[in-house]
C-alpha atoms as a PDB file:
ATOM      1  CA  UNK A   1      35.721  -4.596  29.152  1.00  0.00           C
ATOM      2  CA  UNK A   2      38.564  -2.500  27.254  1.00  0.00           C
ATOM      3  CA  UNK A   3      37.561  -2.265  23.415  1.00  0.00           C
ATOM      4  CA  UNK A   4      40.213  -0.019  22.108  1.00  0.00           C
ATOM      5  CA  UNK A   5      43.003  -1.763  22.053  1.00  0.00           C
ATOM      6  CA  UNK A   6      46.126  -0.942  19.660  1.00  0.00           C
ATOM      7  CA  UNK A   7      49.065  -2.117  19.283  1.00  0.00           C
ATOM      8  CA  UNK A   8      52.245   0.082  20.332  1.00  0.00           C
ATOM      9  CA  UNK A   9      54.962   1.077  17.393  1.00  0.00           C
ATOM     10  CA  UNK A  10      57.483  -1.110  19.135  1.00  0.00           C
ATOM     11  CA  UNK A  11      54.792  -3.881  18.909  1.00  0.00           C
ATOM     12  CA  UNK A  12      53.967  -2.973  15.495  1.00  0.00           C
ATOM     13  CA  UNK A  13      57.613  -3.242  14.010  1.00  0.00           C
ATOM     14  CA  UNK A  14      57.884  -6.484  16.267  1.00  0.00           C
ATOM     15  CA  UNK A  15      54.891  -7.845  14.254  1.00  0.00           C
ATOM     16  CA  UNK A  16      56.539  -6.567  10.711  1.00  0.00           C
ATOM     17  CA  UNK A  17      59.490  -8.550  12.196  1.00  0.00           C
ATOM     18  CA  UNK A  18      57.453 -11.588  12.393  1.00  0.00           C
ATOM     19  CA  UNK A  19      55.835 -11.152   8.814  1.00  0.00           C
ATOM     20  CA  UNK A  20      58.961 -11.364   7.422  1.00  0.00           C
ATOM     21  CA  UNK A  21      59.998 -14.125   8.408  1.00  0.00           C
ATOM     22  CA  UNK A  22      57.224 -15.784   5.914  1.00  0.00           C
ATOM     23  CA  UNK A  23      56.104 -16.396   2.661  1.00  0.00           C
ATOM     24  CA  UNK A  24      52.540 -15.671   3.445  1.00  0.00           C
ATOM     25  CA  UNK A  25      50.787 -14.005   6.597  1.00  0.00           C
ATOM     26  CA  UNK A  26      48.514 -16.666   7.823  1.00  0.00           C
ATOM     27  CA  UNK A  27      51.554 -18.820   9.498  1.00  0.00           C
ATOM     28  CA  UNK A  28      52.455 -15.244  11.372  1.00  0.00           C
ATOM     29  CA  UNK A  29      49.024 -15.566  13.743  1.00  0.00           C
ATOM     30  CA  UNK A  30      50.291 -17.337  16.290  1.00  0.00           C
ATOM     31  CA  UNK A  31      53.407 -15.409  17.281  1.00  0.00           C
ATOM     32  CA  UNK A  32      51.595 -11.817  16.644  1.00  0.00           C
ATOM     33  CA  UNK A  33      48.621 -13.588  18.991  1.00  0.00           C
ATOM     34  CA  UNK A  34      51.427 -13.733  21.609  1.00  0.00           C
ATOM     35  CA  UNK A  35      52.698  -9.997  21.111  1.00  0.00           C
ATOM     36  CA  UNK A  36      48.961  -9.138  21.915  1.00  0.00           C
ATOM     37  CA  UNK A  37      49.033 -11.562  24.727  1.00  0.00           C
ATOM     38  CA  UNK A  38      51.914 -10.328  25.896  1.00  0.00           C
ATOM     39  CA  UNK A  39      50.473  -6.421  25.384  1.00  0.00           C
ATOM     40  CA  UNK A  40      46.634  -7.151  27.256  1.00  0.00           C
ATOM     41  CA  UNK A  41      47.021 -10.215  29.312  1.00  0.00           C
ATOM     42  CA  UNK A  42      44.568 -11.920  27.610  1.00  0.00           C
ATOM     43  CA  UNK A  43      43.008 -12.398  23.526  1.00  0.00           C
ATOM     44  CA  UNK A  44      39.418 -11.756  24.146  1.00  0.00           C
ATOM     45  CA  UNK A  45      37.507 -11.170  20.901  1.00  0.00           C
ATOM     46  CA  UNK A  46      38.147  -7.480  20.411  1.00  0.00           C
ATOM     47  CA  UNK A  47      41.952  -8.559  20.582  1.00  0.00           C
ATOM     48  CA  UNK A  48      41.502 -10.915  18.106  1.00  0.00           C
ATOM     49  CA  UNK A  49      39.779  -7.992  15.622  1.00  0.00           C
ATOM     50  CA  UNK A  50      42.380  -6.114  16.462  1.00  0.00           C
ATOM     51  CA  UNK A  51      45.268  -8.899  15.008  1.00  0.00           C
ATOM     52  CA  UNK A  52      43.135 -10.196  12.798  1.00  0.00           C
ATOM     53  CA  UNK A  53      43.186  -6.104  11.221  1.00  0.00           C
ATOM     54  CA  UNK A  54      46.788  -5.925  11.812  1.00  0.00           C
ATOM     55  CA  UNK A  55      47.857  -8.760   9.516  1.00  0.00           C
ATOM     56  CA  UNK A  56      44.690  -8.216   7.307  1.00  0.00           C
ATOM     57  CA  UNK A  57      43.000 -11.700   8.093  1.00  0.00           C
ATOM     58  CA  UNK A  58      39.846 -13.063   8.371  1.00  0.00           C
ATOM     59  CA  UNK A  59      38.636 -12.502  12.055  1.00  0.00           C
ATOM     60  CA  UNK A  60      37.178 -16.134  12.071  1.00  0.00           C
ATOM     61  CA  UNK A  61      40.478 -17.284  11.179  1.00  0.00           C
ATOM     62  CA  UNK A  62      42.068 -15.751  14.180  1.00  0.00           C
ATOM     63  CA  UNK A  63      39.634 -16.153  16.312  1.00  0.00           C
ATOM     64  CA  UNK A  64      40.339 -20.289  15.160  1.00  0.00           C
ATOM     65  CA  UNK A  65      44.009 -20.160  16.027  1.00  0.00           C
ATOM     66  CA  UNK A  66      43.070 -18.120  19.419  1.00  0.00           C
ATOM     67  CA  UNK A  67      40.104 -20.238  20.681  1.00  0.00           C
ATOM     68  CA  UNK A  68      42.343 -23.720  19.696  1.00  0.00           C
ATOM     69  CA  UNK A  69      45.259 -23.121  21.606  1.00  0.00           C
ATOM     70  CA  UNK A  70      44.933 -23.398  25.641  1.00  0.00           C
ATOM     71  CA  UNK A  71      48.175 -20.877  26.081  1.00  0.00           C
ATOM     72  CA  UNK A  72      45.787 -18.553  24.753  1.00  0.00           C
ATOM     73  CA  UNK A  73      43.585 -16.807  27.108  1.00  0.00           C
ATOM     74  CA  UNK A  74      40.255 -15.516  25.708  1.00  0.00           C
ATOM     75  CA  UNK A  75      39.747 -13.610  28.948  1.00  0.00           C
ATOM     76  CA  UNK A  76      41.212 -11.803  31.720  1.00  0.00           C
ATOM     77  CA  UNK A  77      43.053 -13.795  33.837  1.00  0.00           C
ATOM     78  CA  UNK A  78      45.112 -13.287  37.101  1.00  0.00           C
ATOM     79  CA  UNK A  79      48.751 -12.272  36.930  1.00  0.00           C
ATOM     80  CA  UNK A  80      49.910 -15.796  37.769  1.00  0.00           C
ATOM     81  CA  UNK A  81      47.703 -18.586  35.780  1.00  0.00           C
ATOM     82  CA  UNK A  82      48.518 -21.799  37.480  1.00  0.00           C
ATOM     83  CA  UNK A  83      47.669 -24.547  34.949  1.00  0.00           C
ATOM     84  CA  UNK A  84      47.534 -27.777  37.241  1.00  0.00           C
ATOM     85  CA  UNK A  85      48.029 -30.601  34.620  1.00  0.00           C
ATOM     86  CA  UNK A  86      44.835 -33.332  35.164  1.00  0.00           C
ATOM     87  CA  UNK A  87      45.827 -36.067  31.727  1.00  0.00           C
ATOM     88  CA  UNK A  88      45.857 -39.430  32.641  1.00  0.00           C
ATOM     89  CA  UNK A  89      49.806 -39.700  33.784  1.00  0.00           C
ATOM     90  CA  UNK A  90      49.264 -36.155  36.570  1.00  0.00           C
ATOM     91  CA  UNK A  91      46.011 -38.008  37.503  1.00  0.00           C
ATOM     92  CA  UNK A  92      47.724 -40.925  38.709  1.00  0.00           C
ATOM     93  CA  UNK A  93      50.148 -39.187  40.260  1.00  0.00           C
ATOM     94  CA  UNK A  94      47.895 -37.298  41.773  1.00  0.00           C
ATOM     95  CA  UNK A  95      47.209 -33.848  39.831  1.00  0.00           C
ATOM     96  CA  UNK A  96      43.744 -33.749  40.754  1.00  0.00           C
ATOM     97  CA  UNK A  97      44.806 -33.808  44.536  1.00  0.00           C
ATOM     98  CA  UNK A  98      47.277 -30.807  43.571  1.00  0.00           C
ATOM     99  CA  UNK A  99      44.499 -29.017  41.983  1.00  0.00           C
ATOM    100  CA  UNK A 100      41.670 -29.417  44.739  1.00  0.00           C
ATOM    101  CA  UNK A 101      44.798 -28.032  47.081  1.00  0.00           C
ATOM    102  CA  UNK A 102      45.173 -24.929  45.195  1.00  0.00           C
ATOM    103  CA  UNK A 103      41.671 -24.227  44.844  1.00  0.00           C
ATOM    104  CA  UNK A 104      41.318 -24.857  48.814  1.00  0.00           C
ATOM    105  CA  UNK A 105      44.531 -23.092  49.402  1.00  0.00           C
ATOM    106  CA  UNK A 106      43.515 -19.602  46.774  1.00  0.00           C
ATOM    107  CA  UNK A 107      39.331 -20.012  47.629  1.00  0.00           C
ATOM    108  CA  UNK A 108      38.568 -20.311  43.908  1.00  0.00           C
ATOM    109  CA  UNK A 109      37.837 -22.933  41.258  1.00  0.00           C
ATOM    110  CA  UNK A 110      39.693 -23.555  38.786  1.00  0.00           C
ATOM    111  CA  UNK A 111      38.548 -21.209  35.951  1.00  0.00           C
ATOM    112  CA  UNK A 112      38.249 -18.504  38.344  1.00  0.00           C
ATOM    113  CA  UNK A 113      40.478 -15.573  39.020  1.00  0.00           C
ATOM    114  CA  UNK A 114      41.106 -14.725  42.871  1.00  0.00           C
ATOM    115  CA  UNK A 115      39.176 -11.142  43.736  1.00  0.00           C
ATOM    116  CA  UNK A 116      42.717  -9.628  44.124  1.00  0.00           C
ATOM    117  CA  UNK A 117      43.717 -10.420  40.292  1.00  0.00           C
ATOM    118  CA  UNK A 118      46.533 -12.322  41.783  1.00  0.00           C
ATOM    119  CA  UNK A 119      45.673 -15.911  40.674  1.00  0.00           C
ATOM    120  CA  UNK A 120      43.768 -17.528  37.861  1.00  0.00           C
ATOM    121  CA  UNK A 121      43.365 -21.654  38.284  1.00  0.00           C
ATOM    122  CA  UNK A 122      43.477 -23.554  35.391  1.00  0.00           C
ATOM    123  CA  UNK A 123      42.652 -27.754  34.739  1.00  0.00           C
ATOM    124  CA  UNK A 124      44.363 -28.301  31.310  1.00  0.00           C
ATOM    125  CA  UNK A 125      45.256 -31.331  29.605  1.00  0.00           C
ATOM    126  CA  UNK A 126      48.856 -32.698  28.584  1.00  0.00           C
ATOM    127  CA  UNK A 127      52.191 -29.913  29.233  1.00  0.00           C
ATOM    128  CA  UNK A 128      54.367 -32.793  27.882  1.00  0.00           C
ATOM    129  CA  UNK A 129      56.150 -33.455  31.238  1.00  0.00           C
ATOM    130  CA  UNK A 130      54.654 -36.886  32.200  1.00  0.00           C
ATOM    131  CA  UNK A 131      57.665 -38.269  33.674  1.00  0.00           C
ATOM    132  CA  UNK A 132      57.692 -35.105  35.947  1.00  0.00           C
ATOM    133  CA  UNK A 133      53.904 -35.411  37.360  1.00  0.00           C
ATOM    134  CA  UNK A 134      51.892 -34.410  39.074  1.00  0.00           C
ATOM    135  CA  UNK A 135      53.165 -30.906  37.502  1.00  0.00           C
ATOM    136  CA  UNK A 136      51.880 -27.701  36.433  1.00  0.00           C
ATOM    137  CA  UNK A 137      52.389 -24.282  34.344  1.00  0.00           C
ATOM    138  CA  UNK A 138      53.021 -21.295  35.626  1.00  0.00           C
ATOM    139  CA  UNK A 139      51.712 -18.537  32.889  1.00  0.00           C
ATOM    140  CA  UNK A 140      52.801 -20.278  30.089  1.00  0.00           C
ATOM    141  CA  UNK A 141      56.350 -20.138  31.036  1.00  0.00           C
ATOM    142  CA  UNK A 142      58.125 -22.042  34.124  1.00  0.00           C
ATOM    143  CA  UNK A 143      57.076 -26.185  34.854  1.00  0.00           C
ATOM    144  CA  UNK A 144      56.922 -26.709  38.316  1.00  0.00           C
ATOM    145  CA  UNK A 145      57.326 -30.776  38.257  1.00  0.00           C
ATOM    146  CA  UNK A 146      57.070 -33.919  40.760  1.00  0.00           C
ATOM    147  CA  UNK A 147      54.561 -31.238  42.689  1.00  0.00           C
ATOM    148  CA  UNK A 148      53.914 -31.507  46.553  1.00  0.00           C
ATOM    149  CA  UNK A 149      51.526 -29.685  48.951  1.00  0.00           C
ATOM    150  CA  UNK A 150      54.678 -28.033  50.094  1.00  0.00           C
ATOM    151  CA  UNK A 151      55.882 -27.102  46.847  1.00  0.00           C
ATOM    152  CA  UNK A 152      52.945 -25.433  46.119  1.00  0.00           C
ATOM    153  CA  UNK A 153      53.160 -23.559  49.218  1.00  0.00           C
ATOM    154  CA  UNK A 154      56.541 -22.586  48.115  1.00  0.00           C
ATOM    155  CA  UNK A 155      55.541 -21.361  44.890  1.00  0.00           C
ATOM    156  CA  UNK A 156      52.496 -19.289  45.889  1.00  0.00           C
ATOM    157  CA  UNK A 157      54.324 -17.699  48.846  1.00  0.00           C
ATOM    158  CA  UNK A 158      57.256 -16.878  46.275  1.00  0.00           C
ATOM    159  CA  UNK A 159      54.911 -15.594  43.654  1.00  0.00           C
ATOM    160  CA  UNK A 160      53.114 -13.550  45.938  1.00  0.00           C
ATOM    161  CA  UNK A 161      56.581 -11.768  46.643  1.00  0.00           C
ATOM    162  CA  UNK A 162      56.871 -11.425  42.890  1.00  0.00           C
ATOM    163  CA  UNK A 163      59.780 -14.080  42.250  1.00  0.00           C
ATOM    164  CA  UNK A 164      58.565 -17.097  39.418  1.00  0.00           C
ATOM    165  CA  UNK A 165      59.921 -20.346  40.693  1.00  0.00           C
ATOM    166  CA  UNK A 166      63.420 -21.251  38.987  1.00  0.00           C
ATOM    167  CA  UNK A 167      63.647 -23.700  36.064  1.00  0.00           C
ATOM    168  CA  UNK A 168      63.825 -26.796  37.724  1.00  0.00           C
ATOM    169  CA  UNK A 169      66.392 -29.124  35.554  1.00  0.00           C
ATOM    170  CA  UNK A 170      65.528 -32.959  35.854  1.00  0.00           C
ATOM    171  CA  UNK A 171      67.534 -34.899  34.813  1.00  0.00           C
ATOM    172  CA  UNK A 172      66.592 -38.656  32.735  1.00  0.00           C
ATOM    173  CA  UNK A 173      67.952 -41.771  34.239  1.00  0.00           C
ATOM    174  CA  UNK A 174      70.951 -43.001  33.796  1.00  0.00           C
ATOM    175  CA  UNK A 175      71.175 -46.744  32.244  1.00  0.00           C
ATOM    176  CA  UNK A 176      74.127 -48.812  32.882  1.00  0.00           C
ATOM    177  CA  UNK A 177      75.433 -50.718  28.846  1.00  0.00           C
ATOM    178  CA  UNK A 178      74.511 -53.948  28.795  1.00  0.00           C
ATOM    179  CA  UNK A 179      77.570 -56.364  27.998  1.00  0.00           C
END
């Protein structure tokens, strides 16, 4: 494990960016904990020290923010975390099904990180996309909804090539006035 970590001057006037933009500090922890995010890959707890002595705050209070938040990873993970959705709507839909086909499909759990670094697996609760489901997260950024065994074949094989899957626009249903 890395325990030097520092911040870069571009990140540093990023973070005095981000200060400024409040009265006090504290509210400033979660976007600096995604500049270090963004930096390492990950907030492990010598990360945390490190923000934590950037904005001069009490470790335990950023190690609170950091171990809260799921988008926060308080390890190393892969360079493509693929957090399968498992709440109650992707269930029925049939997340869990997704997930056990990604963990068949990558030869890891979810938690685990393949041996090349390439994926991480993740079973997470609620990404807010319930009419979508069975969906899931690609590294906190793209939502690949109404998921498939084929789409996930798509979306591995495209990853592995380096391309993230496109945002995916769906669109709500259209209802008809009532007269």
């Amino acid at each position: 494990m890395k325990d030097n970590y520092s911040f870069t001057k571009e990140d540093l006037e990023e973070i005095e960016k981000i200060k400024a933009k409040f009265p006090e500090v504290m509210p400033a922890t979660l976007p600096v904990l995604w500049v270090a995010q963004r930096r390492f890959g990950h907030v492990e707890p010598p990360v945390q020290q490190l923000v934590a002595d950037t904005l001069d705050l009490p470790a335990a209070h950023v190690h609170g923010v950091a171990s809260f938040y799921t988008q926060y990873y308080k390890e190393e993970k892969g360079k493509y975390v693929l957090d399968v959705c498992t709440t109650t709507s992707c269930q029925l839909c049939g997340g869990y099904k997704m997930l056990h086909y990604l963990e068949d499909k990558l030869g890891i759990k979810a938690g685990e990180t393949t041996e090349d670094g390439m994926f991480s697996i993740q079973s997470v609760e609620c990404l807010g996309a319930c009419g979508y489901a069975p969906m899931m997260q690609v590294t906190n950024d793209v939502y690949v909804n109404n998921l498939t065994e084929e789409k996930l074949d798509t979306v591995i094989e495209d990853l592995k090539d380096g391309s993230m899957p496109d945002f995916e626009s769906v669109g709500m249903p259209q209802f008809e006035k009532r007269k």
